[in-house]
C-alpha atoms as a PDB file:
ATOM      1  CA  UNK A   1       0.000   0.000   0.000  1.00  0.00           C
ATOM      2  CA  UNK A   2       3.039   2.476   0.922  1.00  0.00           C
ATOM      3  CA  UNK A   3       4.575   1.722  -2.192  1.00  0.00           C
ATOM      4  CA  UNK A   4       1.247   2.063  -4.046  1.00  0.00           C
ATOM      5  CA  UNK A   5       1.110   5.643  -2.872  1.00  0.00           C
ATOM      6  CA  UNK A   6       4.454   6.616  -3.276  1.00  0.00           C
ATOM      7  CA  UNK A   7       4.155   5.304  -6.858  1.00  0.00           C
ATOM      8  CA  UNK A   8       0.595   7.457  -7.550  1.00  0.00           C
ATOM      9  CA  UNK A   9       2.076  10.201  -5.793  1.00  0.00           C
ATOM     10  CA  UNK A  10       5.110   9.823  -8.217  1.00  0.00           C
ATOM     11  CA  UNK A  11       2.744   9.766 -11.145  1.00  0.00           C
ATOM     12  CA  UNK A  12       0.814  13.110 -10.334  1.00  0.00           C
ATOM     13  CA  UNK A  13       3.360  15.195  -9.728  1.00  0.00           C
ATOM     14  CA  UNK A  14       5.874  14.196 -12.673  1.00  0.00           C
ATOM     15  CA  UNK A  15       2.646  14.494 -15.522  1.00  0.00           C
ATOM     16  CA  UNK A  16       2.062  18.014 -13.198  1.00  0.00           C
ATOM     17  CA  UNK A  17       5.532  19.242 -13.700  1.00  0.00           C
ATOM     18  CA  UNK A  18       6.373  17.685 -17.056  1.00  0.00           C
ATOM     19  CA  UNK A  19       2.605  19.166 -18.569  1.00  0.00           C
ATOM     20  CA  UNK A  20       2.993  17.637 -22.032  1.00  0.00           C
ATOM     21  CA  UNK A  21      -0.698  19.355 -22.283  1.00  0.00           C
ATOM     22  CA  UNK A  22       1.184  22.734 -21.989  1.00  0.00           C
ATOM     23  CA  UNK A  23       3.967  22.710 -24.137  1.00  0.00           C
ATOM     24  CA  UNK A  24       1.542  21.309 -27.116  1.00  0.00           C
ATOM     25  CA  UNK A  25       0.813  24.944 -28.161  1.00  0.00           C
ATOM     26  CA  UNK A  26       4.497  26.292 -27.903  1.00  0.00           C
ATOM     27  CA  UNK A  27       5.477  22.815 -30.090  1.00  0.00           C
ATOM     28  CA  UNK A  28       2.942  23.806 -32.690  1.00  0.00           C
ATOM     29  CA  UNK A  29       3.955  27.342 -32.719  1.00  0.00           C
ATOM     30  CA  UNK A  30       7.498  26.783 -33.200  1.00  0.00           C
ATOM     31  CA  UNK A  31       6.927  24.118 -36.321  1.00  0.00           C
ATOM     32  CA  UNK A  32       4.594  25.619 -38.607  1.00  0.00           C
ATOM     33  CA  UNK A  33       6.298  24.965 -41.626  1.00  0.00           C
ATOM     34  CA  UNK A  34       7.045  21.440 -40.026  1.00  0.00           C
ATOM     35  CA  UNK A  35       4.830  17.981 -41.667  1.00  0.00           C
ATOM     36  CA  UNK A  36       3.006  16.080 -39.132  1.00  0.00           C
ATOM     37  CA  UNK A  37       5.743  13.496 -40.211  1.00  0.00           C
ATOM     38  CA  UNK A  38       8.646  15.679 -38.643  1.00  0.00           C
ATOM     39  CA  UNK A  39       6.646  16.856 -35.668  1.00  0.00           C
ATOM     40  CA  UNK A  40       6.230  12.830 -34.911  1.00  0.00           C
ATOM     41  CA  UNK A  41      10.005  12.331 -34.973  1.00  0.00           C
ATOM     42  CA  UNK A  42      11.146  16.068 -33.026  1.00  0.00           C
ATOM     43  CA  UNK A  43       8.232  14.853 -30.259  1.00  0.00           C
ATOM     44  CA  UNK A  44       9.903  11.286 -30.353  1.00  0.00           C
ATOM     45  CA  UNK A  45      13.350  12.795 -29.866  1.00  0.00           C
ATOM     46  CA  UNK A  46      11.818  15.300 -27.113  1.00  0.00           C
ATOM     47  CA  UNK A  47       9.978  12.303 -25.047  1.00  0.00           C
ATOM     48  CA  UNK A  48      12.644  10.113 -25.131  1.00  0.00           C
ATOM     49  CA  UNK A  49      15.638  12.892 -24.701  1.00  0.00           C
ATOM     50  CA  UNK A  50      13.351  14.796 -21.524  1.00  0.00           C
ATOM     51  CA  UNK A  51      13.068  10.884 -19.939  1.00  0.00           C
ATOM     52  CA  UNK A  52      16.724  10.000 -19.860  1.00  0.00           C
ATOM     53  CA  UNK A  53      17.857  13.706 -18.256  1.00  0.00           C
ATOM     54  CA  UNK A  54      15.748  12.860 -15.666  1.00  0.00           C
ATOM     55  CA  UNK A  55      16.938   9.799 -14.913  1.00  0.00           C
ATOM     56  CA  UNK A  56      20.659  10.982 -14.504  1.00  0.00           C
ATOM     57  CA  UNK A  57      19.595  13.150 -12.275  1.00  0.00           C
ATOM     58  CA  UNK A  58      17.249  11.557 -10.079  1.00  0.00           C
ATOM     59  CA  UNK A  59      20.793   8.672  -9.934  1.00  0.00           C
ATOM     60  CA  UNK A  60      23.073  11.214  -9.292  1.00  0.00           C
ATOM     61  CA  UNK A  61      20.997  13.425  -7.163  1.00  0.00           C
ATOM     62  CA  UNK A  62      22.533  12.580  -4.057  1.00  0.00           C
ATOM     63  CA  UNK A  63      25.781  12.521  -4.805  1.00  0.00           C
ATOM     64  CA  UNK A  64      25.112  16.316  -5.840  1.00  0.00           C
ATOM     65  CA  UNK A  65      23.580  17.577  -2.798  1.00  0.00           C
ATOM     66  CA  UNK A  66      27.049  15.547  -0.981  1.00  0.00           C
ATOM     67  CA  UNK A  67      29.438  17.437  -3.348  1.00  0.00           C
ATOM     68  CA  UNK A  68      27.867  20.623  -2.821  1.00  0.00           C
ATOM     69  CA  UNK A  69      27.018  20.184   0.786  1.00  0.00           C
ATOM     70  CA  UNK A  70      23.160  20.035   0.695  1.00  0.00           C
ATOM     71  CA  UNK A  71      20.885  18.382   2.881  1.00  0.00           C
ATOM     72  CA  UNK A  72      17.970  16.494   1.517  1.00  0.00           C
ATOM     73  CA  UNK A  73      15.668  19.259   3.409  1.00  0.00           C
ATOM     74  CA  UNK A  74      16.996  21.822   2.489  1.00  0.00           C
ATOM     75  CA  UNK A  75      16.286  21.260  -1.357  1.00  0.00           C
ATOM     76  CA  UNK A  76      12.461  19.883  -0.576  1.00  0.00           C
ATOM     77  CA  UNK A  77      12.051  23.404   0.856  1.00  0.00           C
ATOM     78  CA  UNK A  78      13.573  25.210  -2.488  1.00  0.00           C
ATOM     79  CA  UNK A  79      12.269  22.266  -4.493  1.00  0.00           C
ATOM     80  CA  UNK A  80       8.845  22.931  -3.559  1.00  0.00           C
ATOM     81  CA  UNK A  81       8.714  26.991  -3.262  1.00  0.00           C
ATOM     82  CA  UNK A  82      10.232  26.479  -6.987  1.00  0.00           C
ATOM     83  CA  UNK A  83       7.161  24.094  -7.954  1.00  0.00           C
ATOM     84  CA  UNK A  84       4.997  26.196  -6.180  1.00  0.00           C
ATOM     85  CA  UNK A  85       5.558  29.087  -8.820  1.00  0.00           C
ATOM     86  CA  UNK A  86       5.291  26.940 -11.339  1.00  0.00           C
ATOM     87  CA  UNK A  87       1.969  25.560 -10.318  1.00  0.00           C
ATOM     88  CA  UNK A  88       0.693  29.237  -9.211  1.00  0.00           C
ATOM     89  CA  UNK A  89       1.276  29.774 -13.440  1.00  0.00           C
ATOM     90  CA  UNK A  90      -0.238  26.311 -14.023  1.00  0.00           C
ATOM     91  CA  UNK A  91      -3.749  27.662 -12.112  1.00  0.00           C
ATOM     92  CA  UNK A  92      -4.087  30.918 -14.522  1.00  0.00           C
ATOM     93  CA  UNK A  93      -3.525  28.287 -17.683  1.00  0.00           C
ATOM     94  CA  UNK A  94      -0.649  29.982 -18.494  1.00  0.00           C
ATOM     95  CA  UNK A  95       2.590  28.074 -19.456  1.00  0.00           C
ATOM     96  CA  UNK A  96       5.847  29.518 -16.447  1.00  0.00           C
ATOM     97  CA  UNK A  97       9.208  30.861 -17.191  1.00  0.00           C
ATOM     98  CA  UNK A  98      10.830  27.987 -15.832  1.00  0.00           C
ATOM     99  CA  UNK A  99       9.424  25.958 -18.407  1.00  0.00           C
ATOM    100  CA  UNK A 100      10.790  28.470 -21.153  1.00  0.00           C
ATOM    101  CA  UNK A 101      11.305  32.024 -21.583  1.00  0.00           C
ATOM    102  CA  UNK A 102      10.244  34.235 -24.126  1.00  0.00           C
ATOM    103  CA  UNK A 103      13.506  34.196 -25.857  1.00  0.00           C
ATOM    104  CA  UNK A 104      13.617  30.669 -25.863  1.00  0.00           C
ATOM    105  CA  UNK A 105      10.199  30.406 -27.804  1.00  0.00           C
ATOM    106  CA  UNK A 106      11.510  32.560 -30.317  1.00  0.00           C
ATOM    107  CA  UNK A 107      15.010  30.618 -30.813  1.00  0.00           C
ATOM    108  CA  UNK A 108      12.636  27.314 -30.863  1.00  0.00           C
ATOM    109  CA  UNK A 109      10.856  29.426 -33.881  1.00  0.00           C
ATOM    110  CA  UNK A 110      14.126  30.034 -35.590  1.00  0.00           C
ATOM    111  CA  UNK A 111      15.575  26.358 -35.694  1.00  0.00           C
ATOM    112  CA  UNK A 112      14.599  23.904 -38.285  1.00  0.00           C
ATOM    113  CA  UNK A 113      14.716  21.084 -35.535  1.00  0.00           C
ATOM    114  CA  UNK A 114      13.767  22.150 -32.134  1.00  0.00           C
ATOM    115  CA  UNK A 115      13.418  18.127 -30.585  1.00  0.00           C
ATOM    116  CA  UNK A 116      16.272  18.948 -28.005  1.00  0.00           C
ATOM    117  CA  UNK A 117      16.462  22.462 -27.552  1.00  0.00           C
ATOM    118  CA  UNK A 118      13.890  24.029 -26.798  1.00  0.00           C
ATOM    119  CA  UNK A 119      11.663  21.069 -26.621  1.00  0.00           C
ATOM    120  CA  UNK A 120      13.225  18.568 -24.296  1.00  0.00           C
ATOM    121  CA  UNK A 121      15.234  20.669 -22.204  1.00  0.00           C
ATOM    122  CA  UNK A 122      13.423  23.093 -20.949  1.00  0.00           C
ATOM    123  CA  UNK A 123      10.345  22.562 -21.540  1.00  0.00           C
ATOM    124  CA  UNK A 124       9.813  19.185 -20.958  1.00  0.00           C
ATOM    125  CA  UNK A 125      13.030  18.519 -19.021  1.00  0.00           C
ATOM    126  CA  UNK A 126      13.539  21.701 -17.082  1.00  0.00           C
ATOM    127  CA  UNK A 127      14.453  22.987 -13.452  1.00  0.00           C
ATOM    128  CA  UNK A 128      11.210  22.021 -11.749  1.00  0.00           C
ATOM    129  CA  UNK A 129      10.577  18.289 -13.756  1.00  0.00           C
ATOM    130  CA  UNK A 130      14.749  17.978 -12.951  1.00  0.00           C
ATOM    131  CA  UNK A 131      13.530  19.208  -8.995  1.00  0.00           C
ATOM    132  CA  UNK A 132      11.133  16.375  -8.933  1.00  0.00           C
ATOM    133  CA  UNK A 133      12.965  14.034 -10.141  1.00  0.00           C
ATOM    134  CA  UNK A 134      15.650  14.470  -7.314  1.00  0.00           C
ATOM    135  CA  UNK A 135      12.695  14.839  -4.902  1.00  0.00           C
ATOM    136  CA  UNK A 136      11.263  11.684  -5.911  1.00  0.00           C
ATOM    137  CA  UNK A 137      14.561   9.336  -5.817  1.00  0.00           C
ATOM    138  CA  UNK A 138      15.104  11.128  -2.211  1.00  0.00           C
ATOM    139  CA  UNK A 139      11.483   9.154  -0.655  1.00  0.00           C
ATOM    140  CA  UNK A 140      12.736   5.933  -2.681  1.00  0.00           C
ATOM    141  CA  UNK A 141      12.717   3.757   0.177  1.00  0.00           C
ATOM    142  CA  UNK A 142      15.369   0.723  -1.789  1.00  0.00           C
ATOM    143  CA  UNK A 143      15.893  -0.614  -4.635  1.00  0.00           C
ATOM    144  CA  UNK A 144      12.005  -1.692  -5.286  1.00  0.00           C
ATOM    145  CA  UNK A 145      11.045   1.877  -4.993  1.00  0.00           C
ATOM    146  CA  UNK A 146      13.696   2.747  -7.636  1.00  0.00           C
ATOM    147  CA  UNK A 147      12.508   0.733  -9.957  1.00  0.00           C
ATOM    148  CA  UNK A 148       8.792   2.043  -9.744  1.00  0.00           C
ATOM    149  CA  UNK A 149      10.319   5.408  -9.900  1.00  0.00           C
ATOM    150  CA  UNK A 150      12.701   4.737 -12.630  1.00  0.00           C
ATOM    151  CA  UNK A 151       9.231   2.619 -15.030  1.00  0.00           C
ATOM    152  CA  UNK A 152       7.490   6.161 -14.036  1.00  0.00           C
ATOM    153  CA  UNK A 153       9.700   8.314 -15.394  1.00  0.00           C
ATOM    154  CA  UNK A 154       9.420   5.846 -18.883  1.00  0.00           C
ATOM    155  CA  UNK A 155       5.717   5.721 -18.750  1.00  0.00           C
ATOM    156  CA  UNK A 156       5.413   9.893 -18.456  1.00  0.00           C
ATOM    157  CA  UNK A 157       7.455  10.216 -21.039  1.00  0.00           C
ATOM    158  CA  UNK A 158       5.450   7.663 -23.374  1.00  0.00           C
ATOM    159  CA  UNK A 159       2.895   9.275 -22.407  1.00  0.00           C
ATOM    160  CA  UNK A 160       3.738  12.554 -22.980  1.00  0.00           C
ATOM    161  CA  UNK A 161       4.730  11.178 -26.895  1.00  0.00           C
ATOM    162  CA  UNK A 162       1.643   9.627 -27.231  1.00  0.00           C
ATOM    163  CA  UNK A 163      -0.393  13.228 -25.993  1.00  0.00           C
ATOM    164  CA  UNK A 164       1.863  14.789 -28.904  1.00  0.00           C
ATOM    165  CA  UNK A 165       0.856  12.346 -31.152  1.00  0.00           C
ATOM    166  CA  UNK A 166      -2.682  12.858 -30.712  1.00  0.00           C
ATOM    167  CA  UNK A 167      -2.186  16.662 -30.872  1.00  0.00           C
ATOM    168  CA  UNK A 168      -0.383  16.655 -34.069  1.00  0.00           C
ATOM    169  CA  UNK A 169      -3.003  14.148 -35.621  1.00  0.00           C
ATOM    170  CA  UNK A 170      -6.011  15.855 -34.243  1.00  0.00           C
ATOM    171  CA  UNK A 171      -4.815  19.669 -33.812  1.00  0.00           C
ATOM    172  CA  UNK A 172      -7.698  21.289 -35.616  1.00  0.00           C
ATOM    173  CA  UNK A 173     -10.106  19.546 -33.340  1.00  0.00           C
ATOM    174  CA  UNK A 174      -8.060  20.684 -30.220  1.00  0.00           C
ATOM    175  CA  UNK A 175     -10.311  22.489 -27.614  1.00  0.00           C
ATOM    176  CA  UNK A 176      -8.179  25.331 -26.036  1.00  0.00           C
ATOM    177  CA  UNK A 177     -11.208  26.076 -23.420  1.00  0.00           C
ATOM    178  CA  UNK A 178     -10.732  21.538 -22.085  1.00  0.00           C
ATOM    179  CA  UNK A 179      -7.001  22.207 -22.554  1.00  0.00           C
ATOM    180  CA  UNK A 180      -6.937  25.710 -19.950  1.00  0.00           C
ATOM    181  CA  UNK A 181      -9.521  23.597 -17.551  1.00  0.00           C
ATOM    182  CA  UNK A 182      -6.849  20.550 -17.631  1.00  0.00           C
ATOM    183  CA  UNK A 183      -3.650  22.762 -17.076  1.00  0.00           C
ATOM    184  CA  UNK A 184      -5.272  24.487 -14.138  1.00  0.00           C
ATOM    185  CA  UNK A 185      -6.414  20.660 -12.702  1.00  0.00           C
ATOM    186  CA  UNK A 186      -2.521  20.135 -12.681  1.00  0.00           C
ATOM    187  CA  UNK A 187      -1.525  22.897 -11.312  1.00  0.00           C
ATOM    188  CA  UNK A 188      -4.024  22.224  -8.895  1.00  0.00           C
ATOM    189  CA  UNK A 189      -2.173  19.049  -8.164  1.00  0.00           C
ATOM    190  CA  UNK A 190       1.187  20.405  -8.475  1.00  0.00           C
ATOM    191  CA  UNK A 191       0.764  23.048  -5.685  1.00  0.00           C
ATOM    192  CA  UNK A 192      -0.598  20.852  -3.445  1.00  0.00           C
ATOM    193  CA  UNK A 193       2.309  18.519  -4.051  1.00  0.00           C
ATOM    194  CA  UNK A 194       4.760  21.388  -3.483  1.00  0.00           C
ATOM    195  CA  UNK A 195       3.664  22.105  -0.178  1.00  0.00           C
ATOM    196  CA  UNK A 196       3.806  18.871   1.048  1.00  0.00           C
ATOM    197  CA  UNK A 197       7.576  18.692  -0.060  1.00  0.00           C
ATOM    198  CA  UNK A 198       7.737  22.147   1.879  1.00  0.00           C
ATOM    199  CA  UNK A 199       6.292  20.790   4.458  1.00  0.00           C
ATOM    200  CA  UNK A 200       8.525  17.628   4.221  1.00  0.00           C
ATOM    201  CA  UNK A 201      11.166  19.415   4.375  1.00  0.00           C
ATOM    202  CA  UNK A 202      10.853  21.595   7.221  1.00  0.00           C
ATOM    203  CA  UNK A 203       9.810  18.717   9.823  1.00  0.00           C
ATOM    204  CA  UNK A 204      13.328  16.836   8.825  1.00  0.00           C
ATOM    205  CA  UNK A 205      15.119  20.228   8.977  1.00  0.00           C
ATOM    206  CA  UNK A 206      13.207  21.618  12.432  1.00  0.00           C
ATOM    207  CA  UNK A 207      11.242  18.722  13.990  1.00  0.00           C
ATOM    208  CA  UNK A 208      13.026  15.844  15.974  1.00  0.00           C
END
């Protein structure tokens, strides 16, 4: 049951932060002289490219915080204030900075391939999904919860192809009014999520 949680709460919060949903618009805006043939293959790249950064870092996470001299608390507190903007964006259907910034769109615009840059990392891959990913390996309990961890962070990013995939199959069809109601639903979840890592964190760092 503990591990059943850990793995749903794993689930929510890396679809929250990741918010394939979100960065469909920005994709289509930055390849519209793209075929839906070459949107399939710069998503593919994105998905699979966003999944493995988070990976190394939720395996070397720890040995991070050691070389820099940070406690696990310590980054839940910063980890969560940093998802908390995010999510604060998320509720006004808007898509945050930490995702991309403006000039970031507009280099995406520029480039004839944009599967890795701007795409994967940051959009996809950026500061708050590479957060939660360190979060996340920091509650693994062993080597069991790992491996749930590790087949989430696979799944998402299938996922996350297969939402692109849809998108770029179906985009005239696309409701923007269900897409704002489903962004603010995650950043519903997300917020809610980065308080309890707040909270988290300041009962290790205060509380006996």
């Amino acid at each position: 049951m503990e591990m059943l949680n850990f793995a749903l709460m794993s689930a929510g919060s890396l679809f929250a932060i990741i918010n394939p949903l979100g960065a469909v618009p920005t994709f289509f805006a930055m390849t519209p002289q793209n075929t839906a043939a070459e949107r399939m293959r710069m998503a593919r790249t994105a998905c699979v490219t966003a999944t493995g950064v988070l990976m190394v870092f939720a395996a070397t996470g720890n040995t991070l915080f050691r070389f820099f001299g940070i406690t696990i608390p310590a980054f839940q507190m910063a980890g969560g204030l940093l998802l908390l903007l995010v999510s604060l964006d998320s509720l006004r259907a808007r898509r945050s900075e930490v995702h991309e910034t403006e000039e970031e769109k507009a280099e995406g615009v520029a480039k004839t391939d944009v599967s890795i840059t701007p795409l994967a990392i940051p959009m996809l891959s950026g500061p708050g999904a590479i957060t939660t990913a360190i979060l996340l390996e920091s509650k693994a309990k062993n080597l069991a919860y790992d491996g749930v961890l590790f087949a989430l962070f696979v799944l998402v990013g299938t996922v996350s192809y297969y939402i692109f995939r849809v998108a770029i199959k179906k985009a005239p069809k696309i409701n923007p009014i269900a897409m704002n109601i489903t962004t603010r639903l995650m950043g519903l979840i997300l917020a809610a999520i980065a308080v309890q890592f707040i909270i988290d964190g300041v009962k290790k760092a205060f509380l006996p």
